[in-house]
PDB file of N, CA and C in Angstrom:
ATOM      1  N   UNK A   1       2.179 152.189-121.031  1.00  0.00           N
ATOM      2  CA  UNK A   1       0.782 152.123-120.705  1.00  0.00           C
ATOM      3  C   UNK A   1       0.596 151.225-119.481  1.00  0.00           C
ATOM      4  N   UNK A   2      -0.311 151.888-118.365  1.00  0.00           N
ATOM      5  CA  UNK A   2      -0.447 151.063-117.179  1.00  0.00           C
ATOM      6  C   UNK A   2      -1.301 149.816-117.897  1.00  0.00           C
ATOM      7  N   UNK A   3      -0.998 148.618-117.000  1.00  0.00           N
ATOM      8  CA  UNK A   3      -2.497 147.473-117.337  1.00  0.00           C
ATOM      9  C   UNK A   3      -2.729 147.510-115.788  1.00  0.00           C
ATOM     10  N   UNK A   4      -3.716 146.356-115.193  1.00  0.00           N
ATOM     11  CA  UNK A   4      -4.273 145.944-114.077  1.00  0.00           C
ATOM     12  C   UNK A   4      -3.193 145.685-113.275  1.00  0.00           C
ATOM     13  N   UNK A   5      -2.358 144.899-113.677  1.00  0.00           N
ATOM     14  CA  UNK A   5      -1.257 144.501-112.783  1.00  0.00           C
ATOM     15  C   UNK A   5      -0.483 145.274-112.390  1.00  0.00           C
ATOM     16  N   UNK A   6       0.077 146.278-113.176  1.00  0.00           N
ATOM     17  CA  UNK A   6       0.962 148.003-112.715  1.00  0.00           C
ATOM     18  C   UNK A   6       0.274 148.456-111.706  1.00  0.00           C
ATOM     19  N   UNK A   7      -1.338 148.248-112.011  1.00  0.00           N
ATOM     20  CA  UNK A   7      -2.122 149.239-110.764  1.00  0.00           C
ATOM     21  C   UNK A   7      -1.976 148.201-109.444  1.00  0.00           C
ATOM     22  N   UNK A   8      -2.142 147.320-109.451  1.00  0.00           N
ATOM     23  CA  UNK A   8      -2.172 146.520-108.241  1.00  0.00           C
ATOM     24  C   UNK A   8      -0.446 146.627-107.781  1.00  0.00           C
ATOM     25  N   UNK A   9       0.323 146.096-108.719  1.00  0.00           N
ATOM     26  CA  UNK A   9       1.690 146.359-108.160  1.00  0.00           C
ATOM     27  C   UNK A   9       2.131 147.608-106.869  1.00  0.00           C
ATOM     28  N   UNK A  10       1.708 148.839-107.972  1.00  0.00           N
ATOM     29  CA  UNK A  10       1.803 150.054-106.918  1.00  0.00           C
ATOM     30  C   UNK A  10       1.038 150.413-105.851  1.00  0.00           C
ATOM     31  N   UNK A  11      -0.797 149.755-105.822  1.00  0.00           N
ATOM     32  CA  UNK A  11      -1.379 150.085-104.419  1.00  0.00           C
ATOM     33  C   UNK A  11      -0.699 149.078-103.612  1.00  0.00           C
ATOM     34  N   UNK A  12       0.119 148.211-103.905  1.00  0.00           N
ATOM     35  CA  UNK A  12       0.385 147.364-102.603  1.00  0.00           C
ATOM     36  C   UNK A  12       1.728 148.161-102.190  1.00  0.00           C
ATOM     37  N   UNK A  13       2.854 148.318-103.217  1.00  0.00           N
ATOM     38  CA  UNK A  13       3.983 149.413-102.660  1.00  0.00           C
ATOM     39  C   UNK A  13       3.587 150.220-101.942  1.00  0.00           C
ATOM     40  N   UNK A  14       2.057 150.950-101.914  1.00  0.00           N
ATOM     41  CA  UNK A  14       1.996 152.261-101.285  1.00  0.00           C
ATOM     42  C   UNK A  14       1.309 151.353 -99.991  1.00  0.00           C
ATOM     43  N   UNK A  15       0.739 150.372 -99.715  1.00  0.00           N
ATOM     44  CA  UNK A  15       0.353 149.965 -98.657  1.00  0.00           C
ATOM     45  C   UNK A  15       1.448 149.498 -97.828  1.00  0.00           C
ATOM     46  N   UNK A  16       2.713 148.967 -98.477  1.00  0.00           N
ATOM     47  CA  UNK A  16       3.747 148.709 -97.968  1.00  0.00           C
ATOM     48  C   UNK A  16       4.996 149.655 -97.140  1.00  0.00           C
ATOM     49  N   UNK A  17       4.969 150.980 -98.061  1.00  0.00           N
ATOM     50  CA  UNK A  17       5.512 152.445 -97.770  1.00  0.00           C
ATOM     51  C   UNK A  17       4.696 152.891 -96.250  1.00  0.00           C
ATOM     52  N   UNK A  18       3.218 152.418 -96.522  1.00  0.00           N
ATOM     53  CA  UNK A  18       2.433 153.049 -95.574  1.00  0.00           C
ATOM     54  C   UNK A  18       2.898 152.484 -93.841  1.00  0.00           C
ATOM     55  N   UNK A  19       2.715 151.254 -94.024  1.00  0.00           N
ATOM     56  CA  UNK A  19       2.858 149.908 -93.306  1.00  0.00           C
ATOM     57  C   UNK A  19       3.964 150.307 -92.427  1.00  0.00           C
ATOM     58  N   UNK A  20       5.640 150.530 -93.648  1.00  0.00           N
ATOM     59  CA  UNK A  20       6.475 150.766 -92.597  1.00  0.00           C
ATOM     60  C   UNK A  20       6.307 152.134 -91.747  1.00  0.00           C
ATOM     61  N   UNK A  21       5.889 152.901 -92.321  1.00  0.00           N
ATOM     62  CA  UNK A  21       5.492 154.260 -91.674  1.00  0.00           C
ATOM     63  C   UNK A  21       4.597 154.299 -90.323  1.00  0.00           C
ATOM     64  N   UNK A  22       4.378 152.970 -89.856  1.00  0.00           N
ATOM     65  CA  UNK A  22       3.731 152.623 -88.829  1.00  0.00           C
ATOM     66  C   UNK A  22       1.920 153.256 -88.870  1.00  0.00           C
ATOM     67  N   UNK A  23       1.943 153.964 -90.254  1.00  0.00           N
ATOM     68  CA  UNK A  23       0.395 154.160 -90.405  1.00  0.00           C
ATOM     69  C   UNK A  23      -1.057 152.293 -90.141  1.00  0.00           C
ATOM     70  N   UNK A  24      -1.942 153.295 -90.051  1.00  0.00           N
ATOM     71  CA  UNK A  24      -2.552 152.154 -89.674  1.00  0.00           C
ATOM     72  C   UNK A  24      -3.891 152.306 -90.748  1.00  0.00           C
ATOM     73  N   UNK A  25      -4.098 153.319 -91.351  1.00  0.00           N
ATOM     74  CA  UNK A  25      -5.099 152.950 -92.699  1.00  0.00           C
ATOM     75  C   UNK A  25      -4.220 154.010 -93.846  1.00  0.00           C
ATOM     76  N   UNK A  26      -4.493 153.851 -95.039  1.00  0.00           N
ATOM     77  CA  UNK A  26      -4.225 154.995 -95.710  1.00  0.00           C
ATOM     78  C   UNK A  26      -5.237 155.441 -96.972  1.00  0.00           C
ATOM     79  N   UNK A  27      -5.760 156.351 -97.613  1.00  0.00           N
ATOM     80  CA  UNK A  27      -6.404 156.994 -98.146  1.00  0.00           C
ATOM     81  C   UNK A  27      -6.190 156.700 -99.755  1.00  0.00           C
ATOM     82  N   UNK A  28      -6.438 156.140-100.473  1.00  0.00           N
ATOM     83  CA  UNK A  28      -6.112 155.861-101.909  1.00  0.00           C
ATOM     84  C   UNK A  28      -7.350 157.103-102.867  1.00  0.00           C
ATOM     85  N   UNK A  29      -6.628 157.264-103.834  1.00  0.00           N
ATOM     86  CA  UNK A  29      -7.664 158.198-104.810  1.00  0.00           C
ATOM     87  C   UNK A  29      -7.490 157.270-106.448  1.00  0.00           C
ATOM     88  N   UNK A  30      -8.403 156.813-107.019  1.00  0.00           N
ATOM     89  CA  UNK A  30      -7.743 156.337-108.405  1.00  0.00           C
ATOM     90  C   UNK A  30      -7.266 157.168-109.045  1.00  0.00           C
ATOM     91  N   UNK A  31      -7.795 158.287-109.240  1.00  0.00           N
ATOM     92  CA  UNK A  31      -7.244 159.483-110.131  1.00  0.00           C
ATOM     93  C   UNK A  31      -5.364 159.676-109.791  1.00  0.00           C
ATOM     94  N   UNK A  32      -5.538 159.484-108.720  1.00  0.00           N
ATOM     95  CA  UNK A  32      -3.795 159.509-108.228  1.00  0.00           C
ATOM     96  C   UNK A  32      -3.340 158.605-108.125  1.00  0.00           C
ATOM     97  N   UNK A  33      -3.789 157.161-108.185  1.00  0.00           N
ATOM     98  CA  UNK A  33      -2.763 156.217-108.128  1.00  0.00           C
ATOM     99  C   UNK A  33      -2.649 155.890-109.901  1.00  0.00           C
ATOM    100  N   UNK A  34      -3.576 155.997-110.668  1.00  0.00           N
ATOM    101  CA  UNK A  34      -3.654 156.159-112.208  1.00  0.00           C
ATOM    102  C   UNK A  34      -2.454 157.345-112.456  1.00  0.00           C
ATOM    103  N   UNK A  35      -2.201 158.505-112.235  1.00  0.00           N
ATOM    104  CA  UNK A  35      -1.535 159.595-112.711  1.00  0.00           C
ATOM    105  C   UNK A  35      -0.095 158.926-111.910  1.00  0.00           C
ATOM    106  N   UNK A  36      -0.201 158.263-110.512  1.00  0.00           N
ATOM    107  CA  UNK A  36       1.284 158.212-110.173  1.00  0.00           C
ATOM    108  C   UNK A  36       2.261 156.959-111.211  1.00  0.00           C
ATOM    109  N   UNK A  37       1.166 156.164-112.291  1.00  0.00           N
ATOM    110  CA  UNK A  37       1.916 155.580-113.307  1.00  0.00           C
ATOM    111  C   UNK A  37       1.451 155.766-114.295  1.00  0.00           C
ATOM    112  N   UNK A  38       0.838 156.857-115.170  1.00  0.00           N
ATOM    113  CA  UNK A  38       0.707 157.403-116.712  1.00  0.00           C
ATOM    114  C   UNK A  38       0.907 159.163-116.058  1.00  0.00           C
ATOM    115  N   UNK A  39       0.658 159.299-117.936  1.00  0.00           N
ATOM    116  CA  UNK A  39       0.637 160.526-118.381  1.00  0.00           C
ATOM    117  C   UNK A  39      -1.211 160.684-117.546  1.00  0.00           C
ATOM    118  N   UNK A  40      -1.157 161.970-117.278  1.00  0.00           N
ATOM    119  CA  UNK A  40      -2.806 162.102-116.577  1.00  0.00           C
ATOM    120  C   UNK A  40      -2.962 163.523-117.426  1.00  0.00           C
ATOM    121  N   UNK A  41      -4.104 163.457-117.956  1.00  0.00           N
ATOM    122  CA  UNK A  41      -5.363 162.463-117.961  1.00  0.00           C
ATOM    123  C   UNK A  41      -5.313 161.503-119.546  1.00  0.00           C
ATOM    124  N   UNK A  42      -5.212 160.251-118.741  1.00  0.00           N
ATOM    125  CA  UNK A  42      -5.354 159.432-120.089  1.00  0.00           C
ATOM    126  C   UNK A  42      -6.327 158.562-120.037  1.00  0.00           C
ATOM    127  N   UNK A  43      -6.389 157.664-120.757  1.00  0.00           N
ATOM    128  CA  UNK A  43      -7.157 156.897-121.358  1.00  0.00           C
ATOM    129  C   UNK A  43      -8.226 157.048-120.241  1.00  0.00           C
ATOM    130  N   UNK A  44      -9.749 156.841-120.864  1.00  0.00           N
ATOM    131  CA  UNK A  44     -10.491 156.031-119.623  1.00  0.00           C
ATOM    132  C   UNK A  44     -10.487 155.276-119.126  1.00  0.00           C
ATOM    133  N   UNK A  45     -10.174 154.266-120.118  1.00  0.00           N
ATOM    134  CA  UNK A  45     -10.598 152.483-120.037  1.00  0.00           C
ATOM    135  C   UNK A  45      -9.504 152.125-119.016  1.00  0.00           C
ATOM    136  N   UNK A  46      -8.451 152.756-118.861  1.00  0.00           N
ATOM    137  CA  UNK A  46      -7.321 152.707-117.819  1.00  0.00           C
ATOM    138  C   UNK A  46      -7.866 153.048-116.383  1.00  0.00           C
ATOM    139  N   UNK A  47      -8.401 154.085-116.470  1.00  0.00           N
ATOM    140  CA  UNK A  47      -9.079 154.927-115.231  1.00  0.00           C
ATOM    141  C   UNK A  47      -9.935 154.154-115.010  1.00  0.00           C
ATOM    142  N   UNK A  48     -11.168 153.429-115.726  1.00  0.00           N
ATOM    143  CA  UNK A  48     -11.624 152.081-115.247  1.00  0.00           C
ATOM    144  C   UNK A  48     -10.774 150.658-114.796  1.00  0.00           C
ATOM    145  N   UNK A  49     -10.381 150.594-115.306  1.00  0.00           N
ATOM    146  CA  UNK A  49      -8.873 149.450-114.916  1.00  0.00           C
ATOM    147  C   UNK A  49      -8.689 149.554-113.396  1.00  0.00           C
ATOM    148  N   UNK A  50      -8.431 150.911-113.133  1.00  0.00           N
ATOM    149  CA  UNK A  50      -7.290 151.988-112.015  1.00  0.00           C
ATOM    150  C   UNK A  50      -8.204 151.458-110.987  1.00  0.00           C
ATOM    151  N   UNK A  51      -9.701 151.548-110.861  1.00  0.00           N
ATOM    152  CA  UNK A  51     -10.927 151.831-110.351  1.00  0.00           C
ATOM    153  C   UNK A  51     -11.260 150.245-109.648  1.00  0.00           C
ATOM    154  N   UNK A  52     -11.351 149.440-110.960  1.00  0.00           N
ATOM    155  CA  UNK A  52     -11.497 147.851-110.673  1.00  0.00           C
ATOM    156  C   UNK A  52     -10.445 147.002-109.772  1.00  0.00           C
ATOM    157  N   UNK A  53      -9.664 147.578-110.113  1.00  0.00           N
ATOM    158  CA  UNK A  53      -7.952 147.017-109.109  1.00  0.00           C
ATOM    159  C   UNK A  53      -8.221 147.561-107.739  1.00  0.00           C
ATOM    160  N   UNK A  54      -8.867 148.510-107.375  1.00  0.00           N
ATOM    161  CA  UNK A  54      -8.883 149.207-106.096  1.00  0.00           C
ATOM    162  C   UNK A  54     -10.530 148.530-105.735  1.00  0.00           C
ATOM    163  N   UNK A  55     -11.477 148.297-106.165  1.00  0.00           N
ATOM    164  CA  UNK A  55     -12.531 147.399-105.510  1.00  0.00           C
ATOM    165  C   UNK A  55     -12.154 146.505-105.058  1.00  0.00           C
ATOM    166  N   UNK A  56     -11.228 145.256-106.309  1.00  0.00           N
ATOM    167  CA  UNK A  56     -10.958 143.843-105.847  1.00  0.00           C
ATOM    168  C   UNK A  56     -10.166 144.064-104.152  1.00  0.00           C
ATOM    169  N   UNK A  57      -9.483 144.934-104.347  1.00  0.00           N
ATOM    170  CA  UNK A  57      -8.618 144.418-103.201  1.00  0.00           C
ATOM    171  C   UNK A  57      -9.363 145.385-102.106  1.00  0.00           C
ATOM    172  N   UNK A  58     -10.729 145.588-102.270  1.00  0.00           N
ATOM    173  CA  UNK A  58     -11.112 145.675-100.726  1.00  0.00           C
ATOM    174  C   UNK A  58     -11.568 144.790 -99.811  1.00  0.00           C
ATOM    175  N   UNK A  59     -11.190 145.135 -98.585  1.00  0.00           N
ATOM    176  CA  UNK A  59     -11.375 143.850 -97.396  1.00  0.00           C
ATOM    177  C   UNK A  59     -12.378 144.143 -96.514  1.00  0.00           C
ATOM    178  N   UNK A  60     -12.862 143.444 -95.654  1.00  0.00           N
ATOM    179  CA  UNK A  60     -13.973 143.891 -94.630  1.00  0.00           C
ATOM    180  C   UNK A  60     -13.367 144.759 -93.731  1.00  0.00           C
ATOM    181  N   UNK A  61     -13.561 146.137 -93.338  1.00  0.00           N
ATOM    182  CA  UNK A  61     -12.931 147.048 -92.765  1.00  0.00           C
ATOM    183  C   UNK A  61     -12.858 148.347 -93.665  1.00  0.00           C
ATOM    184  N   UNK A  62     -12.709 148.202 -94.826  1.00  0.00           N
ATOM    185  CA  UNK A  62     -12.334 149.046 -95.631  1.00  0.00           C
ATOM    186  C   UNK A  62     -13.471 149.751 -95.977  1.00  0.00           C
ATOM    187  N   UNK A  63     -13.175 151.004 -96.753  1.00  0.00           N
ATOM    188  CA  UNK A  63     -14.618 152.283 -96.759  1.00  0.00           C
ATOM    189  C   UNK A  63     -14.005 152.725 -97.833  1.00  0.00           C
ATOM    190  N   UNK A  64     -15.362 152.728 -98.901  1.00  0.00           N
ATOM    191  CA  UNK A  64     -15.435 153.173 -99.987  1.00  0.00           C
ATOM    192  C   UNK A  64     -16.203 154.962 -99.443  1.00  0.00           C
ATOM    193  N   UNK A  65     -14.935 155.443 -99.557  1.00  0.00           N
ATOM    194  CA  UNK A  65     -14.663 157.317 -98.795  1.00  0.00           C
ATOM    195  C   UNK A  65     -16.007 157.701-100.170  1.00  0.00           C
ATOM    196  N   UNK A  66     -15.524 157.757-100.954  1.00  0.00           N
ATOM    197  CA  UNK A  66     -16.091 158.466-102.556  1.00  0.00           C
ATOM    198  C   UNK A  66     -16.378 157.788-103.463  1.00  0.00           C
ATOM    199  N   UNK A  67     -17.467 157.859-104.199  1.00  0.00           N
ATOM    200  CA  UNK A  67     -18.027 156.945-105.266  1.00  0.00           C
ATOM    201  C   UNK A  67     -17.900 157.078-106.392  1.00  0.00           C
ATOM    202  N   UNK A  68     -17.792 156.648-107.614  1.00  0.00           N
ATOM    203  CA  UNK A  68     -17.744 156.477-108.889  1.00  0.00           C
ATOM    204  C   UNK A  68     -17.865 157.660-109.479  1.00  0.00           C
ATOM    205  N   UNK A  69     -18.998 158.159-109.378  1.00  0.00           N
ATOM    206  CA  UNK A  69     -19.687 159.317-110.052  1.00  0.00           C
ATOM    207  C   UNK A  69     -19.229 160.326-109.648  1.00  0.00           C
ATOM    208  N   UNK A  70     -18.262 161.100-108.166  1.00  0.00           N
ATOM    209  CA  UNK A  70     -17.978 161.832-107.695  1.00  0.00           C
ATOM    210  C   UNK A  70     -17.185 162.405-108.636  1.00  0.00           C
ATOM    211  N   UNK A  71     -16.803 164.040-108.836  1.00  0.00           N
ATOM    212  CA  UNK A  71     -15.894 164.494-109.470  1.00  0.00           C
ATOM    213  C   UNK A  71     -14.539 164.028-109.122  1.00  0.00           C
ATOM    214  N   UNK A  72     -13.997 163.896-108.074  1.00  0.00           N
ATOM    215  CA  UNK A  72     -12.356 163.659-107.685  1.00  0.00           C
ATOM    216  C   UNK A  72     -12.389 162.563-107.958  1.00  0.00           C
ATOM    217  N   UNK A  73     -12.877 160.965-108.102  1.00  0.00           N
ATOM    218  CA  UNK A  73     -13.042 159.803-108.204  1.00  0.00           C
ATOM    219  C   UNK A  73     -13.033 159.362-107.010  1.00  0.00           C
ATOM    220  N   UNK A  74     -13.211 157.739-107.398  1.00  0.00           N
ATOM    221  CA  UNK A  74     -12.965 156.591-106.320  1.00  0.00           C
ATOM    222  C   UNK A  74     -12.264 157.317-105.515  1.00  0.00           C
ATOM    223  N   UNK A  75     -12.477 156.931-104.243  1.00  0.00           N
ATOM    224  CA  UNK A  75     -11.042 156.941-103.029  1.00  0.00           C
ATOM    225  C   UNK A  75     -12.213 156.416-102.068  1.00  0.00           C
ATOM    226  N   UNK A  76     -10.768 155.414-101.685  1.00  0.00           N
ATOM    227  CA  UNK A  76     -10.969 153.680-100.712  1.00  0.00           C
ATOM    228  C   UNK A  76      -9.972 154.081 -99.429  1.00  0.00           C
ATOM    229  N   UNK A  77     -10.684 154.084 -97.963  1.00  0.00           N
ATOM    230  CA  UNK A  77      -9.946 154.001 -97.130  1.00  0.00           C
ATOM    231  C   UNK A  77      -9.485 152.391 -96.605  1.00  0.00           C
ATOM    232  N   UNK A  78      -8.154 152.139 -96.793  1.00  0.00           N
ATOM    233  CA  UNK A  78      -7.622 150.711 -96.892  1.00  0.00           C
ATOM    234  C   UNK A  78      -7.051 150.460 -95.103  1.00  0.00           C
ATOM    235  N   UNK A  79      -7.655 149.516 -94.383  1.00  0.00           N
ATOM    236  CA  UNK A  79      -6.837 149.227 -93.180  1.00  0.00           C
ATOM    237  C   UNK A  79      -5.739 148.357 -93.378  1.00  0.00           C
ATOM    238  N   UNK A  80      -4.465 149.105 -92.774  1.00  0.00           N
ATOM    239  CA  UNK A  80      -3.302 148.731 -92.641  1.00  0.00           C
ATOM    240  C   UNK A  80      -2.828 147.502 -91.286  1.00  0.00           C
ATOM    241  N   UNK A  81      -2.401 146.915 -91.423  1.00  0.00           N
ATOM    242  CA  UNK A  81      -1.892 145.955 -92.638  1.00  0.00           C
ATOM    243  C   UNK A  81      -2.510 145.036 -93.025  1.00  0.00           C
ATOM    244  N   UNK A  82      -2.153 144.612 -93.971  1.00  0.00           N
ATOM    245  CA  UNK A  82      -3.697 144.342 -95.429  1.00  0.00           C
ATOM    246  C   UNK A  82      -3.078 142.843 -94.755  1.00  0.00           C
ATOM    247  N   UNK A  83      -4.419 142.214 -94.583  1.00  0.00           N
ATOM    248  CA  UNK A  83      -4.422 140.731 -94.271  1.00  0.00           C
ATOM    249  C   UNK A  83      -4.942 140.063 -95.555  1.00  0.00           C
ATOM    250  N   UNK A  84      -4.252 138.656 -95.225  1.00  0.00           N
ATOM    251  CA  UNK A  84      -4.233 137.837 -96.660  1.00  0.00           C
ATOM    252  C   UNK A  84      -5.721 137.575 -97.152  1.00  0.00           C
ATOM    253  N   UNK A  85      -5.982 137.813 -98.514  1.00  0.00           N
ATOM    254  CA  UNK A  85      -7.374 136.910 -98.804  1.00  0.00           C
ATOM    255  C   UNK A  85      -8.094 136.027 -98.286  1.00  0.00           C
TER     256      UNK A  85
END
């Protein structure tokens, strides 16, 4: 079972994957970063979890692409490379 910390673990791997790829923002979806560590479709309360981990770590720059309520979910455009808190 993912918790908060699995989800944060892996958006930073994928910001890191991104990073070396010389990308300069990349496109997050919760629905897909939730399914790239569970069984999908599971729990909600996870998919809320998935959702909350991807707000905290937005920075000034960053664009909330899709909103809550949207059918596909959340998806956060993140500028690369993620500067410290």
């Amino acid at each position: 079972m993912a918790s908060s910390d699995h989800y944060s673990q892996e958006l930073n791997a994928q910001f890191g994957r991104a990073v070396s790829r010389g990308m300069k923002h990349i496109l997050i979806n919760a629905r897909e970063l939730h399914s790239s560590l569970d069984d999908f479709p599971g729990s909600n309360d996870r998919l809320v979890s998935c959702r909350l981990v991807m707000r905290n770590e937005m920075k000034a720059g960053d664009v909330l692409v899709v909103e809550e309520d949207h059918l596909v979910g959340v998806t956060v455009r993140y500028l690369l490379p993620r500067a410290a808190h």
